[in-house]
Protein backbone atom coordinates (compact mmCIF):
# COMPACT_ATOMS: atom_id res chain seq x y z
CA UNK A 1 24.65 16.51 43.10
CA UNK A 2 21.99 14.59 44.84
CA UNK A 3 20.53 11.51 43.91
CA UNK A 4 17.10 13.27 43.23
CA UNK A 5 18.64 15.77 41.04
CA UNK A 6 21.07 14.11 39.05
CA UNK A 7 17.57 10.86 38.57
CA UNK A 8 15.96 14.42 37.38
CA UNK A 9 18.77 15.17 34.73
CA UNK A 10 19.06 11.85 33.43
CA UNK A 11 14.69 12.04 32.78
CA UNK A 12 15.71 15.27 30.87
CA UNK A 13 18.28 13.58 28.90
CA UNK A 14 15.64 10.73 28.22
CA UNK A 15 13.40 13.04 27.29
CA UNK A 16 15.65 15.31 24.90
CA UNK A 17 16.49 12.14 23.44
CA UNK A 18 12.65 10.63 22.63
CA UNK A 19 11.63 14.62 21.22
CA UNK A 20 14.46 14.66 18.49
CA UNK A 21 13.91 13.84 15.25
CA UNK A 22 15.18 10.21 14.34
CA UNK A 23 18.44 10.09 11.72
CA UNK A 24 18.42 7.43 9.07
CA UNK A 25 20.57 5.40 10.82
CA UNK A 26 18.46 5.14 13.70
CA UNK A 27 15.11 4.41 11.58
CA UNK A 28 16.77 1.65 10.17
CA UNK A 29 18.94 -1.22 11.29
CA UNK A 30 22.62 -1.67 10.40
CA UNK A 31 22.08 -4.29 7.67
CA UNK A 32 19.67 -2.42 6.14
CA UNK A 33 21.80 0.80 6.07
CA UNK A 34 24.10 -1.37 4.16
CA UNK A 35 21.08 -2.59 1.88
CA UNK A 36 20.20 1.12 1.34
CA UNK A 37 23.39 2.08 0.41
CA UNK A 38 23.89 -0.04 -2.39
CA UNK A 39 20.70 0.77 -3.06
CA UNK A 40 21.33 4.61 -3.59
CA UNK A 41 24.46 3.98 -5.26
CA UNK A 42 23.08 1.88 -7.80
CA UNK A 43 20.43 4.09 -8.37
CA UNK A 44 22.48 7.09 -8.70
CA UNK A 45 24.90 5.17 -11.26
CA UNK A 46 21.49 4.08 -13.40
CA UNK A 47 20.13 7.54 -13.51
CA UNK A 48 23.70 8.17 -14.37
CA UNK A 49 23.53 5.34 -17.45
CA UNK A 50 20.07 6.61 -18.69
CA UNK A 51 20.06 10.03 -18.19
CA UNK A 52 17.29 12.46 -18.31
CA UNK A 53 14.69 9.80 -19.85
CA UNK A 54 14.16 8.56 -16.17
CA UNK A 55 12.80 11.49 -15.19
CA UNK A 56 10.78 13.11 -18.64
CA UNK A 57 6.92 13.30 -18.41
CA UNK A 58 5.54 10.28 -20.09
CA UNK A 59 5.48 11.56 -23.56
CA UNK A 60 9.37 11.46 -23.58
CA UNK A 61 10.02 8.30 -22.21
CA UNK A 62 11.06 5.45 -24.68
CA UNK A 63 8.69 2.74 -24.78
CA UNK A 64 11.22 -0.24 -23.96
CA UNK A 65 12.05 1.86 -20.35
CA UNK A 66 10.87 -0.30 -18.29
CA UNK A 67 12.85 -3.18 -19.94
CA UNK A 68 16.15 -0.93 -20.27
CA UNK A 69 15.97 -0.32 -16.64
CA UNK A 70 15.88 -3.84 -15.35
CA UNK A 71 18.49 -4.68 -17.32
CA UNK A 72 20.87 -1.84 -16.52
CA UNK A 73 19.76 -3.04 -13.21
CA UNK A 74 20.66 -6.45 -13.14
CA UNK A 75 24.29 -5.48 -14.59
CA UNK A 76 25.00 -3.05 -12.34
CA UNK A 77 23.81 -5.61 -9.71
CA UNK A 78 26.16 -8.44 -11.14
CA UNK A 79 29.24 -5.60 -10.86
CA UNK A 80 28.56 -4.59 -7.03
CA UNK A 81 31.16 -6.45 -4.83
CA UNK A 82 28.95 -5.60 -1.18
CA UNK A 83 27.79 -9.45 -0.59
CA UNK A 84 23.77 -9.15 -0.65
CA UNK A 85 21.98 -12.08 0.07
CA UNK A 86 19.11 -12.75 -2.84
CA UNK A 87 16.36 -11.26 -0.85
CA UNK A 88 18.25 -7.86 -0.74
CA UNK A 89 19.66 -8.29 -4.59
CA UNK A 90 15.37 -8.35 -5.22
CA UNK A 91 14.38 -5.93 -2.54
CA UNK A 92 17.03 -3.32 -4.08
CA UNK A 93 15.52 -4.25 -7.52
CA UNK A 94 11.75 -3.71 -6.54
CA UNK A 95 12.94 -0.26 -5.08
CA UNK A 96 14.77 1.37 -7.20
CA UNK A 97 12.09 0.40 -9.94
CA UNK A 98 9.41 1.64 -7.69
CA UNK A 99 11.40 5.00 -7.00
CA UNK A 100 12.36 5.31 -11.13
CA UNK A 101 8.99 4.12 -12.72
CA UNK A 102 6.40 4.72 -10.02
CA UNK A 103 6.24 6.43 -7.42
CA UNK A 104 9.33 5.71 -4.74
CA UNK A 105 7.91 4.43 -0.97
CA UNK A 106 4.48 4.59 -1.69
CA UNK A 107 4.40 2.65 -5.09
CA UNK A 108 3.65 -0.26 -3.24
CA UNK A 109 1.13 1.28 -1.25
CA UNK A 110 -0.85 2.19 -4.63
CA UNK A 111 -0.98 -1.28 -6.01
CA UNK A 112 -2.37 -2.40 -2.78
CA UNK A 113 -6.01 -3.37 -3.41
CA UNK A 114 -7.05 -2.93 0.66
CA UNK A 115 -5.65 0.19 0.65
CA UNK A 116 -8.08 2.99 -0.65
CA UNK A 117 -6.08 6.48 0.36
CA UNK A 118 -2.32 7.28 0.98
CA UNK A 119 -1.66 10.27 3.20
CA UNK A 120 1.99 11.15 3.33
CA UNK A 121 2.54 13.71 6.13
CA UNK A 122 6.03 14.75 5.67
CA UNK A 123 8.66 12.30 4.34
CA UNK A 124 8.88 10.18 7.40
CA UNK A 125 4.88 9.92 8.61
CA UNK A 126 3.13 7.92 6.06
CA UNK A 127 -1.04 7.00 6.42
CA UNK A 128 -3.47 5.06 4.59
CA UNK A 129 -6.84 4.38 4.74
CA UNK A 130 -8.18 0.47 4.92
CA UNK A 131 -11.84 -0.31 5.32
CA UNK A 132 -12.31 3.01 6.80
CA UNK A 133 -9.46 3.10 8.86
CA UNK A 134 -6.82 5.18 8.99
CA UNK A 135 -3.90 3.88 9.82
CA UNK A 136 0.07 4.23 9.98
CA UNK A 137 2.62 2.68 7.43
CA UNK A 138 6.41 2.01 8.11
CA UNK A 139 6.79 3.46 4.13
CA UNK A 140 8.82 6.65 4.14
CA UNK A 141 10.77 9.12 2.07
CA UNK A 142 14.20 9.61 2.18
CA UNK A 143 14.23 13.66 3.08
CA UNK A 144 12.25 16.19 2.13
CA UNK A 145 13.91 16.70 -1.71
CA UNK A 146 12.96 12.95 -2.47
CA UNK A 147 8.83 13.60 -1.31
CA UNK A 148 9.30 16.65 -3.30
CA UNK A 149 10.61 14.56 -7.12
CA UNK A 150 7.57 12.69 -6.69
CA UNK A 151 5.20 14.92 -6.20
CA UNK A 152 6.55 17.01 -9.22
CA UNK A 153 6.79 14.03 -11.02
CA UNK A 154 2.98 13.28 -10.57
CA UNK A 155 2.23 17.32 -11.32
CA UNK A 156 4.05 17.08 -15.09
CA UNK A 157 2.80 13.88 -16.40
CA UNK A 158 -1.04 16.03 -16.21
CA UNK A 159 0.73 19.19 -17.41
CA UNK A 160 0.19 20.90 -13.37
CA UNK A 161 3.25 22.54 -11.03
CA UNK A 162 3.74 23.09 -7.58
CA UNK A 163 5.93 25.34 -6.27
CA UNK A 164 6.43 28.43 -3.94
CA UNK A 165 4.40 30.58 -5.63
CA UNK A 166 2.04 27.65 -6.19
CA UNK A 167 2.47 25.77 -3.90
CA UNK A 168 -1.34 23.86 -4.13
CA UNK A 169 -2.04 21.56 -6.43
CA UNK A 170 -4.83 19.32 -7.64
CA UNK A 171 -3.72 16.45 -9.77
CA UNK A 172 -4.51 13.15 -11.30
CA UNK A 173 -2.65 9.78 -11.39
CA UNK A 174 -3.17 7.81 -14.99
CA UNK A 175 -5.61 5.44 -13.33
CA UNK A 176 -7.82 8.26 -12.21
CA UNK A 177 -6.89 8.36 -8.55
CA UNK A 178 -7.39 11.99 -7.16
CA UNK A 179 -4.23 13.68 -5.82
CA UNK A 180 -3.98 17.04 -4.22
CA UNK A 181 -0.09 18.54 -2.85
CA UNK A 182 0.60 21.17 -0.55
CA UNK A 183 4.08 22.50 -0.30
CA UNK A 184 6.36 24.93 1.90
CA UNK A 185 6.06 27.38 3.10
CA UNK A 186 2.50 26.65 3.15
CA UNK A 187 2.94 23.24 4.67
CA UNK A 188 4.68 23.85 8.04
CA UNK A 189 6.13 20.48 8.64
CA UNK A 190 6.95 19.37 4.79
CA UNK A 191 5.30 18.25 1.78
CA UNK A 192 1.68 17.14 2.07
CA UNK A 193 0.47 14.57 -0.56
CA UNK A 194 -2.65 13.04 -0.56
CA UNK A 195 -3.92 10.71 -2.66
CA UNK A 196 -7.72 9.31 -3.44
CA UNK A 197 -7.58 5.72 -5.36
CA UNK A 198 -9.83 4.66 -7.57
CA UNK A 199 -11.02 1.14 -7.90
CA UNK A 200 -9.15 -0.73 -10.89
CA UNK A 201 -12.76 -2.15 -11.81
CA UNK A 202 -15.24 0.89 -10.94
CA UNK A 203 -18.14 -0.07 -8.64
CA UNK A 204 -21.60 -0.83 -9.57
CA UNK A 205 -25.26 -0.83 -8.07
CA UNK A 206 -24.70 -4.12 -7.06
CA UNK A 207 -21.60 -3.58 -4.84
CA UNK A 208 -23.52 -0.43 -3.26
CA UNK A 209 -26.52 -2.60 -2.47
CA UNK A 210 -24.01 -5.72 -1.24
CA UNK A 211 -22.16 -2.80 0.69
CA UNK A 212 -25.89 -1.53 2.06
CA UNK A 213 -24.97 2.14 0.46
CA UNK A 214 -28.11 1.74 -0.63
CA UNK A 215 -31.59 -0.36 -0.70
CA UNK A 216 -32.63 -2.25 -3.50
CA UNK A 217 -36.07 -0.26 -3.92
CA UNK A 218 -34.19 3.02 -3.90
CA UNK A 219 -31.81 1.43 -6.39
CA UNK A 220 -34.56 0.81 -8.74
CA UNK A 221 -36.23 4.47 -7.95
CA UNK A 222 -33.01 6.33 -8.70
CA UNK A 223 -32.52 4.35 -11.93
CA UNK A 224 -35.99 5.16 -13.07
CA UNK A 225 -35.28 9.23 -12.08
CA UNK A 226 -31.77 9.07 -14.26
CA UNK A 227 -33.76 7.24 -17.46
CA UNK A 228 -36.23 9.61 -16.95
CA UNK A 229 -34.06 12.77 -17.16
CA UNK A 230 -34.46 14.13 -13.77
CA UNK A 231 -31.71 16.48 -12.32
CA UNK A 232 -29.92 15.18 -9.98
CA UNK A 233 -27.81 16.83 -7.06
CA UNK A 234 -25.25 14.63 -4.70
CA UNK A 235 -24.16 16.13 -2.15
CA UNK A 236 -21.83 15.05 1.44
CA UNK A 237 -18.90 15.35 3.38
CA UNK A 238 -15.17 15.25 1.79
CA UNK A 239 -14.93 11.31 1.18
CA UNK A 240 -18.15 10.39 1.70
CA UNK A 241 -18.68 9.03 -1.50
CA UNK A 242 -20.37 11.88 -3.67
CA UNK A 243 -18.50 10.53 -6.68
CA UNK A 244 -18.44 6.96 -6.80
CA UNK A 245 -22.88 7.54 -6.38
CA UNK A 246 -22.46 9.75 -8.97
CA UNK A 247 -20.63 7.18 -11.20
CA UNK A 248 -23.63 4.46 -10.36
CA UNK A 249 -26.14 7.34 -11.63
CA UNK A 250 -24.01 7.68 -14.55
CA UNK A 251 -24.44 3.99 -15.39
CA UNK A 252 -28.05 4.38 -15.61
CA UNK A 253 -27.96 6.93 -18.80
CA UNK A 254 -29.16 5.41 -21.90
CA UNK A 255 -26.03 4.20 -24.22
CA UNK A 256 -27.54 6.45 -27.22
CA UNK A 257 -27.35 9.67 -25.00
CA UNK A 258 -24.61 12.12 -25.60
CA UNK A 259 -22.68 13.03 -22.37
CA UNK A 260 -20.49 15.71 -21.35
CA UNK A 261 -18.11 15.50 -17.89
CA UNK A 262 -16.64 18.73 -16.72
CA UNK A 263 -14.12 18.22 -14.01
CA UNK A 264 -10.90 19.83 -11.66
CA UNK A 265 -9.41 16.65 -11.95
CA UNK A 266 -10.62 13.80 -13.92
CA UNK A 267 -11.50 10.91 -12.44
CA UNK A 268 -14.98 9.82 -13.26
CA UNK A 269 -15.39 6.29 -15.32
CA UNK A 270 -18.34 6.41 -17.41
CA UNK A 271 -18.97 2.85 -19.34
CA UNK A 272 -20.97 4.98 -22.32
CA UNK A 273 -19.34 5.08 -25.35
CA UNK A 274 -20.23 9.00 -26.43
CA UNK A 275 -18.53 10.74 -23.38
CA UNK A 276 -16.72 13.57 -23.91
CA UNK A 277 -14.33 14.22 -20.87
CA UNK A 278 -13.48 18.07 -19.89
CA UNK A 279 -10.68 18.76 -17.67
CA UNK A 280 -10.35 22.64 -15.82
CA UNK A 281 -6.64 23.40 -16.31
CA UNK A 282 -5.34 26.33 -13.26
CA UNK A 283 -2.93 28.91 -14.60
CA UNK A 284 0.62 28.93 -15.79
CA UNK A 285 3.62 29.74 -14.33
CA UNK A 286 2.47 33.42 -15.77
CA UNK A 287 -0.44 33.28 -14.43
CA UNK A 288 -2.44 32.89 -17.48
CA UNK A 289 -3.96 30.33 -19.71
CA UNK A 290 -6.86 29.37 -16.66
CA UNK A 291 -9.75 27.52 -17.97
CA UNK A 292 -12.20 27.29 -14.82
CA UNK A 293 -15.09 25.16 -14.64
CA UNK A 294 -17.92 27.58 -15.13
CA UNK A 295 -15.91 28.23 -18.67
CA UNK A 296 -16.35 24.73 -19.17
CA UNK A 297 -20.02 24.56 -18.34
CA UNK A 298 -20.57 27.45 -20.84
CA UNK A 299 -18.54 25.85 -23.52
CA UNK A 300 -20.53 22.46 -23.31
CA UNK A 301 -23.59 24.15 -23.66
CA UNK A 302 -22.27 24.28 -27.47
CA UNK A 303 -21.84 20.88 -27.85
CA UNK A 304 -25.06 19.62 -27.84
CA UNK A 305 -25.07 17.15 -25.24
CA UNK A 306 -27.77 15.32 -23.97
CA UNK A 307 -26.55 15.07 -20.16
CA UNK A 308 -24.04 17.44 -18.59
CA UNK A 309 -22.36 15.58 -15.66
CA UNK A 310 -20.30 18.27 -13.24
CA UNK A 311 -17.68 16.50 -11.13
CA UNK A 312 -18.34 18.75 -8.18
CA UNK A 313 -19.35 21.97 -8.08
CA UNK A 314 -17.67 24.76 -5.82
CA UNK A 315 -18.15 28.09 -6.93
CA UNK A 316 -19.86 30.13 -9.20
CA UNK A 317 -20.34 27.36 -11.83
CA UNK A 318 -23.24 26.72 -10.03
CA UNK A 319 -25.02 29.52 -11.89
CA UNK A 320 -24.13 28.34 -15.16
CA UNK A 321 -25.40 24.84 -13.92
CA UNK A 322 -28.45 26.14 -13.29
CA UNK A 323 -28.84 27.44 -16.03
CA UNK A 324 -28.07 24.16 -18.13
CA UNK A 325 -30.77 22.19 -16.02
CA UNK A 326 -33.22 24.98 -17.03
CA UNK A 327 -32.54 24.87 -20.84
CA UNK A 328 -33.31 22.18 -22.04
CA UNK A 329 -30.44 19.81 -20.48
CA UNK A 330 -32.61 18.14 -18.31
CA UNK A 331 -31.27 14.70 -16.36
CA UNK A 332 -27.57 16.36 -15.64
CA UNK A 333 -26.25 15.17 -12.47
CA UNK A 334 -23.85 16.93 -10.14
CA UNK A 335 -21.95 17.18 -6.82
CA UNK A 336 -21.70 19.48 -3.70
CA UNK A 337 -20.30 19.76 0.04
CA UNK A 338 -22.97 20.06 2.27
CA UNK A 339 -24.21 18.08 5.43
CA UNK A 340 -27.83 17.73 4.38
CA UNK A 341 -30.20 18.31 1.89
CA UNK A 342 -31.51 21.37 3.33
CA UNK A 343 -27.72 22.64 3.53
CA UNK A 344 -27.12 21.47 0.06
CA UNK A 345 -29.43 24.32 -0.99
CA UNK A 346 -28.47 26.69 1.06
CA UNK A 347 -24.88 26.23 -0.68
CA UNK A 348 -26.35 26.16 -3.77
CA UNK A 349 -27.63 29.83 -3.26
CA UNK A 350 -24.35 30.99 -1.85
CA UNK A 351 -22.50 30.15 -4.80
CA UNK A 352 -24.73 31.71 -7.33
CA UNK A 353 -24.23 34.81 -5.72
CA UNK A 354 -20.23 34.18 -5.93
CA UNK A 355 -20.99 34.57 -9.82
CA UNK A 356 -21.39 38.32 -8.77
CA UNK A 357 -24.86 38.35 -10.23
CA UNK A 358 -26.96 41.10 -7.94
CA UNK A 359 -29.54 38.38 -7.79
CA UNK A 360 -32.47 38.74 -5.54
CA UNK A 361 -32.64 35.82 -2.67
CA UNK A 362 -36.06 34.72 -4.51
CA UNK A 363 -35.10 34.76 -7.87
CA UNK A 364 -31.91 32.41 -7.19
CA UNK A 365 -34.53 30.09 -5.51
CA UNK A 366 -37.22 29.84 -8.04
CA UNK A 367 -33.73 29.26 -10.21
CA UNK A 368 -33.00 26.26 -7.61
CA UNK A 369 -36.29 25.15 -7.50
CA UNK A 370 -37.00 25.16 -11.20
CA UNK A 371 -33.76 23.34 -12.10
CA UNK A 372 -33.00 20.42 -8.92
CA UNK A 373 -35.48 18.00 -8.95
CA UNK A 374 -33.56 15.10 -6.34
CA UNK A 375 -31.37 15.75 -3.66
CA UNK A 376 -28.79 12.47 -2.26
CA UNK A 377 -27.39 13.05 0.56
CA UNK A 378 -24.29 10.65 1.28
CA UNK A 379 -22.78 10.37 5.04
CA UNK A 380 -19.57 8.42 5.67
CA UNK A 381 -20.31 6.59 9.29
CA UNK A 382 -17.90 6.08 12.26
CA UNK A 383 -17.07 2.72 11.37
CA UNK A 384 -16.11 3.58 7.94
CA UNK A 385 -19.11 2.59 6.10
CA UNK A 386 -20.42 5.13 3.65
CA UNK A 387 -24.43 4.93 3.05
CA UNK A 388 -27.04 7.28 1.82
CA UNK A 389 -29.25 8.73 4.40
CA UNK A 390 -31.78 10.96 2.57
CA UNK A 391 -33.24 10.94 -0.72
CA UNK A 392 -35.33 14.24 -0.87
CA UNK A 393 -37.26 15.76 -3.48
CA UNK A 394 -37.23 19.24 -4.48
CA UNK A 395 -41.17 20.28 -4.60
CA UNK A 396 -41.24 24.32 -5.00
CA UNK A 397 -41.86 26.97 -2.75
CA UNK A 398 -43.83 28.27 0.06
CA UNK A 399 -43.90 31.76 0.27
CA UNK A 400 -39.60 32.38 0.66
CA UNK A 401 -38.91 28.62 1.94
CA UNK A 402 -38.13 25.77 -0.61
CA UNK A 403 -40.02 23.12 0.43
CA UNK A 404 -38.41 19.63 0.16
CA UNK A 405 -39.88 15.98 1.35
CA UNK A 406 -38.00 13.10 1.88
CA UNK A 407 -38.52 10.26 -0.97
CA UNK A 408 -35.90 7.77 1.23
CA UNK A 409 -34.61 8.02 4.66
CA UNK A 410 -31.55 5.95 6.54
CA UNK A 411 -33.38 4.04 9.26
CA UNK A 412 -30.72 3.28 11.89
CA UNK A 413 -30.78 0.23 13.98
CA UNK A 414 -28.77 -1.99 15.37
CA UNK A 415 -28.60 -4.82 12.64
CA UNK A 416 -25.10 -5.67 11.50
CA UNK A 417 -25.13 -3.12 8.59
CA UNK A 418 -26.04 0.00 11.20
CA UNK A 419 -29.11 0.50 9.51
CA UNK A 420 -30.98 0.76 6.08
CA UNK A 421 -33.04 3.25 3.86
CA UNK A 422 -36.46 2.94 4.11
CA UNK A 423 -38.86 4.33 1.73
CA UNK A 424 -40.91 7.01 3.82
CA UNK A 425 -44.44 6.49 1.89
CA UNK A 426 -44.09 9.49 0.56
CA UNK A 427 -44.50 9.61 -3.75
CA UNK A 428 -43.03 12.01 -5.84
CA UNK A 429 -45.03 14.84 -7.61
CA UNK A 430 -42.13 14.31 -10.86
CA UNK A 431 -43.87 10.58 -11.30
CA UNK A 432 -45.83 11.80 -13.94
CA UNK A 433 -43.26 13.52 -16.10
CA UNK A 434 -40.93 10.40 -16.27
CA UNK A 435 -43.82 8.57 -18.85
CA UNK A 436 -42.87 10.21 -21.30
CA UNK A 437 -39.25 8.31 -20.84
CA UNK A 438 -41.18 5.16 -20.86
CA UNK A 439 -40.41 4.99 -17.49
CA UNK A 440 -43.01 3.48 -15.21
CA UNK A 441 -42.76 3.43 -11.25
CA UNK A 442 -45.03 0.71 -9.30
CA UNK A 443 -46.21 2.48 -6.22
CA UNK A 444 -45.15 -0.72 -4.30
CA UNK A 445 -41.53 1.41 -4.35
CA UNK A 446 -42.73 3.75 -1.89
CA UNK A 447 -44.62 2.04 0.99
CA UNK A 448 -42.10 1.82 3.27
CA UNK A 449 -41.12 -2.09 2.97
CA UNK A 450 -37.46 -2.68 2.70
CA UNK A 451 -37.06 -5.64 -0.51
């Protein structure tokens, strides 16, 4: 063989070599294969110990678990003959209590403040987000069968499955964090989990403002629309912050108001007292028992609320929304996927007509038009930075066309923020109707100054 051709085969070989997939061993240095196995043998001998309580939904577990697992710990620790030094004896301990109380490799990952999404791409790739970043982690899953305990782990302590015949999922953590799974053989490569957290301490106006989501003088506009029972629509890109806006609008309800949430997964933190939280619940493993969100709507038109608040709409709930707004529930507030205000009603339209209503194109309009009186539209930026960038009033119609005008618009620039919203000079036509409210707007809001 010549020298060319046998350089050739060994750049093959090379190659070969890089394109396989990486065994344990390799991902992980000899001591720490030693550390691991201890590690899964102790674990395996405590499940052993304890039994089927590690594993129950929370309802079953004993309330002392957390204690009776440390301690079976800690003797099964003082029986292993492998030397560990004391960094590996508390490393093993931190794991397997991570793995059997929380949430295995990515436990860690969740009590991490910085951190504000975990993306796990298969056991082995794991991602987060951090100050808009993404970003890859050296957490990983064991195999496949370990990414697939916790996910069904997370699905039964909300009462959800995931499986091959349902093999989506949209779940909840206890703290509120958003969680959606996606399993074979709809997920090529392995188990997808994603995870949204949620703030420990929810965010207020003055974090948006400090974060330049928003100006101070738009701040004090939309607080004076929410107190004075306008609807409200939010609408922007997946993670651009429709819902942590709408939990600022929330704040600005009146304490004595009685407010109903309707959501797929709950995760909206209201600081009122008289909330009543609604939860959509997907079908089981019969394929019955599915209460969808436009049920929900329907069902808290009976319980007299003063403000309905709609997670997100998606579907046809939006004609039962409507319908609210226009009945006497003024000031609800929801959320949509759209790009821009002008999109957000165009979506708006499509989904009424998803109710299977033979609705003329007008009459859904007027419908529109009748019931939304503010559009926010919310952008997530390049650099991470979320911000809104429009704040448009719903006026009525011209002929077929909605007309809308812009209240607020994101000026960009090159300041160290990327930009702020400016008020356009532009005032409201629904000034008038928020008196009654005792709400009172000074005109000073709306001449364009930035306070």
């Amino acid at each position: 063989m010549s020298l060319s051709a046998r350089l050739a085969a060994a750049q093959q070989d090379r190659s070969q070599q890089a394109a396989r997939p990486m065994t344990a061993a390799e991902r992980n240095p000899s001591g720490s294969d030693q550390v691991n196995e201890v590690r899964l043998r102790i674990q395996r001998r405590l499940a052993d110990e304890l039994g089927p309580t590690l594993y129950g939904t929370d309802r079953d577990r004993p309330d002392d678990l957390d204690a009776r697992v440390r301690d079976g710990l800690n003797e099964l620790l003082a029986r292993e003959e492998t030397p560990l030094s004391g960094a590996d004896r508390a490393r093993i301990v931190r794991e397997v209590v991570d793995e059997v109380l929380g949430h295995g490799p990515i436990e860690s990952l969740l009590r991490d403040q910085s951190v504000t999404e975990v993306m796990v791409n298969g056991p082995h790739a794991v991602f987060v987000e951090r100050f808009g970043r993404i970003e890859r982690v050296p957490a990983e899953f064991d195999d496949e069968a370990h990414l697939r305990r916790i996910i069904d782990r997370i699905c039964s302590r909300v009462g959800r499955r995931v499986d091959e015949a349902s093999p989506m999922v949209d779940a909840r953590l206890p703290d509120g964090s958003r969680v959606n799974a996606i399993v074979p053989p709809i997920a090529l490569d392995g188990s997808s989990l994603t995870i949204r957290k949620f703030a420990a301490v929810p965010l207020t106006v003055g974090d948006l403002l400090d974060y330049g989501t928003l100006s101070r003088t738009a701040a004090e506009f939309l607080e004076g629309c929410v107190r004075g029972r306008r609807n409200v629509v939010v609408s922007g890109g997946t993670g651009s912050g429709k819902t942590t806006i709408l939990n600022v609008l929330s704040g600005f309800v009146p304490a004595d108001e009685r407010i109903v949430t309707i959501e797929d997964a709950a995760e909206l933190q209201l600081a009122q007292d008289h909330v009543i939280r609604l939860e959509s619940r997907p079908p089981n493993s019969e394929g019955r028992g599915t209460i969808t969100t436009r049920d929900l709507v329907r069902n808290a038109l009976r319980m007299r609320p003063d403000r309905i608040v709609v997670g997100e709409v998606r579907d046809s709930a939006a004609l039962d929304m409507l319908q609210a707004m226009n009945t006497g529930h003024d000031g609800s507030l929801t959320t949509l996927h759209a790009n821009s205000p002008r999109d957000a009603l165009s979506r708006m339209e499509t989904m009424v007509l998803m109710a299977g209503m033979d609705l003329p194109s007008r009459a859904i309009r007027d419908q529109i038009v009748s019931a939304v009186d503010l559009i926010l539209q919310v952008n997530r930026f390049k650099d991470g930075t979320r911000k809104i960038t429009h704040i448009t009033e719903v006026v009525g119609m011209e002929g077929d066309v909605v007309t809308l005008q812009d209240i607020f618009l994101h000026e960009y620039g090159t300041d160290a923020r990327g930009g702020h919203l400016r008020a356009t000079g532009i005032r409201p036509n629904f000034l008038g109707a928020l008196a009654p409210y005792g709400v009172t707007l000074s005109p000073a809001l709306f001449t364009g100054r930035t306070w």
